[in-house]
C-alpha atoms as a PDB file:
ATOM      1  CA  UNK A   1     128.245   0.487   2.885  1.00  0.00           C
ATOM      2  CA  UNK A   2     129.065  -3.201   3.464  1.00  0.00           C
ATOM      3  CA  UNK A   3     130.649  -5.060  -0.001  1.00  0.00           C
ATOM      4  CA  UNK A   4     129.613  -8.586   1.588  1.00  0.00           C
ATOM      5  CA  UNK A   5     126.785  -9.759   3.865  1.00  0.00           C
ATOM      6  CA  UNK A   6     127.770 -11.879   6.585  1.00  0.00           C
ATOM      7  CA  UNK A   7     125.961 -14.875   4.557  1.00  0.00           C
ATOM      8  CA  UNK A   8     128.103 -14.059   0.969  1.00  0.00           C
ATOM      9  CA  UNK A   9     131.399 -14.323   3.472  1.00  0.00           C
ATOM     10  CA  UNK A  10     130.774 -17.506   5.528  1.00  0.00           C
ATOM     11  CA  UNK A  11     129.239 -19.087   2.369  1.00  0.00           C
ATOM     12  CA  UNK A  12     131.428 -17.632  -0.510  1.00  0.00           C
ATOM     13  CA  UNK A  13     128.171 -16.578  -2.525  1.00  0.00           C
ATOM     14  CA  UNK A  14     125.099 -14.629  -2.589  1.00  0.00           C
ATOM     15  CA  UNK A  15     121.837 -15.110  -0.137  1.00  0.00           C
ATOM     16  CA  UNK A  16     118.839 -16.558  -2.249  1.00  0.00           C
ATOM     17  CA  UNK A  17     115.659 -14.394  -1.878  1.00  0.00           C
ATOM     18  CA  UNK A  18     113.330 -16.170  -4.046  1.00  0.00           C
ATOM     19  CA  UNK A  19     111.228 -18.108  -1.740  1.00  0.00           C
ATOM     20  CA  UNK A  20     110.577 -14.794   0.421  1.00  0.00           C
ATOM     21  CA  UNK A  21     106.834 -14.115   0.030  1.00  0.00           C
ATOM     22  CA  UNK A  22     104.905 -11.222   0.580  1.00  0.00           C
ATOM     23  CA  UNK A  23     102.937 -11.319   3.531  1.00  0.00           C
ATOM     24  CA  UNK A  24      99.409 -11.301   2.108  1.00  0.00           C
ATOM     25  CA  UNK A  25      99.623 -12.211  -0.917  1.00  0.00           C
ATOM     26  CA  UNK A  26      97.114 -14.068  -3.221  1.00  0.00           C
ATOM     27  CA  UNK A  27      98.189 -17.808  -4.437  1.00  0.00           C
ATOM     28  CA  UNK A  28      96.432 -20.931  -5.913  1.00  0.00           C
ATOM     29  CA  UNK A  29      96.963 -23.686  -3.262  1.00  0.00           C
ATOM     30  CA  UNK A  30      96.297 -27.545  -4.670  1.00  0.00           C
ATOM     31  CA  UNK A  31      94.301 -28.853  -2.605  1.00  0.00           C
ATOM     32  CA  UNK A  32      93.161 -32.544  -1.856  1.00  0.00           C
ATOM     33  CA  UNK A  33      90.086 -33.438  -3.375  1.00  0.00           C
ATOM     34  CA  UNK A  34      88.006 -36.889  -3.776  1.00  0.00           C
ATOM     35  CA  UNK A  35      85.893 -36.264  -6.477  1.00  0.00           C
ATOM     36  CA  UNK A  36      87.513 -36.272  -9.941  1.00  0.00           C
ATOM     37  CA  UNK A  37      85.503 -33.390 -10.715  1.00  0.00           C
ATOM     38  CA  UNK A  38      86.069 -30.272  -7.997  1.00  0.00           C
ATOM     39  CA  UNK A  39      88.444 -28.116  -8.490  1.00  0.00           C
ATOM     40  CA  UNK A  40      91.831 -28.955  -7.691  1.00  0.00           C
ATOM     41  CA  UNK A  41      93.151 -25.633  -6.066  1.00  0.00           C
ATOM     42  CA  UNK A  42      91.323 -22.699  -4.422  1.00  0.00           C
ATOM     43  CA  UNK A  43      92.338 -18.915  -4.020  1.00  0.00           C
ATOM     44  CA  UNK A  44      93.754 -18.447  -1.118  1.00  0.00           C
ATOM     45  CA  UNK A  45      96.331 -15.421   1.007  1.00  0.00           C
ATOM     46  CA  UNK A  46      99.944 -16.121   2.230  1.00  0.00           C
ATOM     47  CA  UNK A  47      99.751 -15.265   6.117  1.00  0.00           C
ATOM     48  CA  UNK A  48     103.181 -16.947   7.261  1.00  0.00           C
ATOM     49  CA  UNK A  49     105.662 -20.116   7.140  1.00  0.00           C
ATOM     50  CA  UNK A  50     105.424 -22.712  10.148  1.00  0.00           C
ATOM     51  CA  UNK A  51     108.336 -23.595  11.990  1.00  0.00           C
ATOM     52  CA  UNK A  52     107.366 -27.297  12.482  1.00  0.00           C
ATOM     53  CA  UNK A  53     107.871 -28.348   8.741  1.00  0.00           C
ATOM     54  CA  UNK A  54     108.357 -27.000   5.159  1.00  0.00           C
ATOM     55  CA  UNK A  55     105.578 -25.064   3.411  1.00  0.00           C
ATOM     56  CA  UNK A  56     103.828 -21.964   3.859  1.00  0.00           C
ATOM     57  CA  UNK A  57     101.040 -20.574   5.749  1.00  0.00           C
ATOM     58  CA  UNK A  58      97.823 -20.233   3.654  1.00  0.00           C
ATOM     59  CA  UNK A  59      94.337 -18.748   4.845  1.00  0.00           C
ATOM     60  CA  UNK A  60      91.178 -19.784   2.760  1.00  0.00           C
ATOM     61  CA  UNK A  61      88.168 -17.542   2.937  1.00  0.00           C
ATOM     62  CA  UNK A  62      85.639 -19.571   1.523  1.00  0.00           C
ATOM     63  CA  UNK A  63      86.219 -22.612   4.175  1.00  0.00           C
ATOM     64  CA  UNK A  64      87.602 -20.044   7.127  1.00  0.00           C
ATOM     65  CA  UNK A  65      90.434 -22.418   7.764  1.00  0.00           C
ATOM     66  CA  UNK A  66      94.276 -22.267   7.983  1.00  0.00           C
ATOM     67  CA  UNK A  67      96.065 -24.291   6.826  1.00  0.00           C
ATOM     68  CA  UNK A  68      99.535 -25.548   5.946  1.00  0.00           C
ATOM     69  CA  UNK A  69     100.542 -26.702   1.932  1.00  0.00           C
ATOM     70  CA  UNK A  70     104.111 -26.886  -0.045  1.00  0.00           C
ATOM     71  CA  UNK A  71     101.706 -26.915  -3.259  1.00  0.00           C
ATOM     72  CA  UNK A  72     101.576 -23.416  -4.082  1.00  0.00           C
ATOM     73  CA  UNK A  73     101.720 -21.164  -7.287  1.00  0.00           C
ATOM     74  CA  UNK A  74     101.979 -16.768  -6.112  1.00  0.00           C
ATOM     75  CA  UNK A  75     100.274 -14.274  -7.697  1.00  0.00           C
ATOM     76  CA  UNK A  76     102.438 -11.819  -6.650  1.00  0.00           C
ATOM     77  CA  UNK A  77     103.258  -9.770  -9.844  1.00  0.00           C
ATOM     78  CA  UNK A  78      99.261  -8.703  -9.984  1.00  0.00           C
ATOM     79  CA  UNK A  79      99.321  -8.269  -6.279  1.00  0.00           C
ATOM     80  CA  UNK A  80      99.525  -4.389  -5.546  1.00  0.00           C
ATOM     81  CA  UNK A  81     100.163  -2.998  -2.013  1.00  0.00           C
ATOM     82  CA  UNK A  82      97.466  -0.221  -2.878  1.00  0.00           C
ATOM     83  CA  UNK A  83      94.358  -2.427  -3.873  1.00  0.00           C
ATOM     84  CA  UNK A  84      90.990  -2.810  -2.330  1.00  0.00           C
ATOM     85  CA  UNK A  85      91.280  -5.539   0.674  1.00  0.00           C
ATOM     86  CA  UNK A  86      88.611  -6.834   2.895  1.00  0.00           C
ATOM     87  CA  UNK A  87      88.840  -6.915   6.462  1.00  0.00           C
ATOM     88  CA  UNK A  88      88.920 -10.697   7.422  1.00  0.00           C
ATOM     89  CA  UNK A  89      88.843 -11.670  11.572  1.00  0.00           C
ATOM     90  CA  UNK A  90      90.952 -14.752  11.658  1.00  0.00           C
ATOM     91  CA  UNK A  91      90.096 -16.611  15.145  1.00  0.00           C
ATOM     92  CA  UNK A  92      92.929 -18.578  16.772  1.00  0.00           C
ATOM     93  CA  UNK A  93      91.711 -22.035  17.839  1.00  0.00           C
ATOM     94  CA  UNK A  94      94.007 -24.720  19.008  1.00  0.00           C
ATOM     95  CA  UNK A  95      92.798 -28.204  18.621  1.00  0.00           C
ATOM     96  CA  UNK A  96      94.622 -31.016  20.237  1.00  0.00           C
ATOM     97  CA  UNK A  97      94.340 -34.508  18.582  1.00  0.00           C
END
């Protein structure tokens, strides 16, 4: 056993986990919307963090997109490794502006 992580010696305390996410994992991501009306966030999974800028990784089934938001609230605690999932096919398409 090893008393100190590398981290908890070159920083003098503890790593912080918290942000960690579970890969897959159900959130409610706000999204933009124009009408006053629509609903302001949509059910959406986790799939990864970018290395470009801060946020997380979020897949929407409804809309088939991928997209990147900081604007995110987990689900995690009713999330069980052992439920139900559908198989999604997520298509890799690089568009260049």
């Amino acid at each position: 056993m090893v008393p100190q992580t590398l981290y908890e010696i070159w920083h003098g305390k503890p790593a912080f986990y918290e942000y960690l996410r579970v890969w897959g994992s159900p959130a409610y991501v706000k999204r933009l919307v124009g009408d006053k009306l629509d609903s302001r966030s949509s059910l959406c999974r986790f799939i990864g963090y970018p290395k470009e800028t801060v946020g997380y990784y979020f897949y929407d089934s409804i809309e088939q997109k991928i997209f990147v938001s900081r604007n995110a609230i987990f689900l995690e605690m009713g999330f069980s490794l052992n439920s139900r999932r559908d198989e999604v096919l997520i298509e890799e398409s690089r568009e260049e502006p």
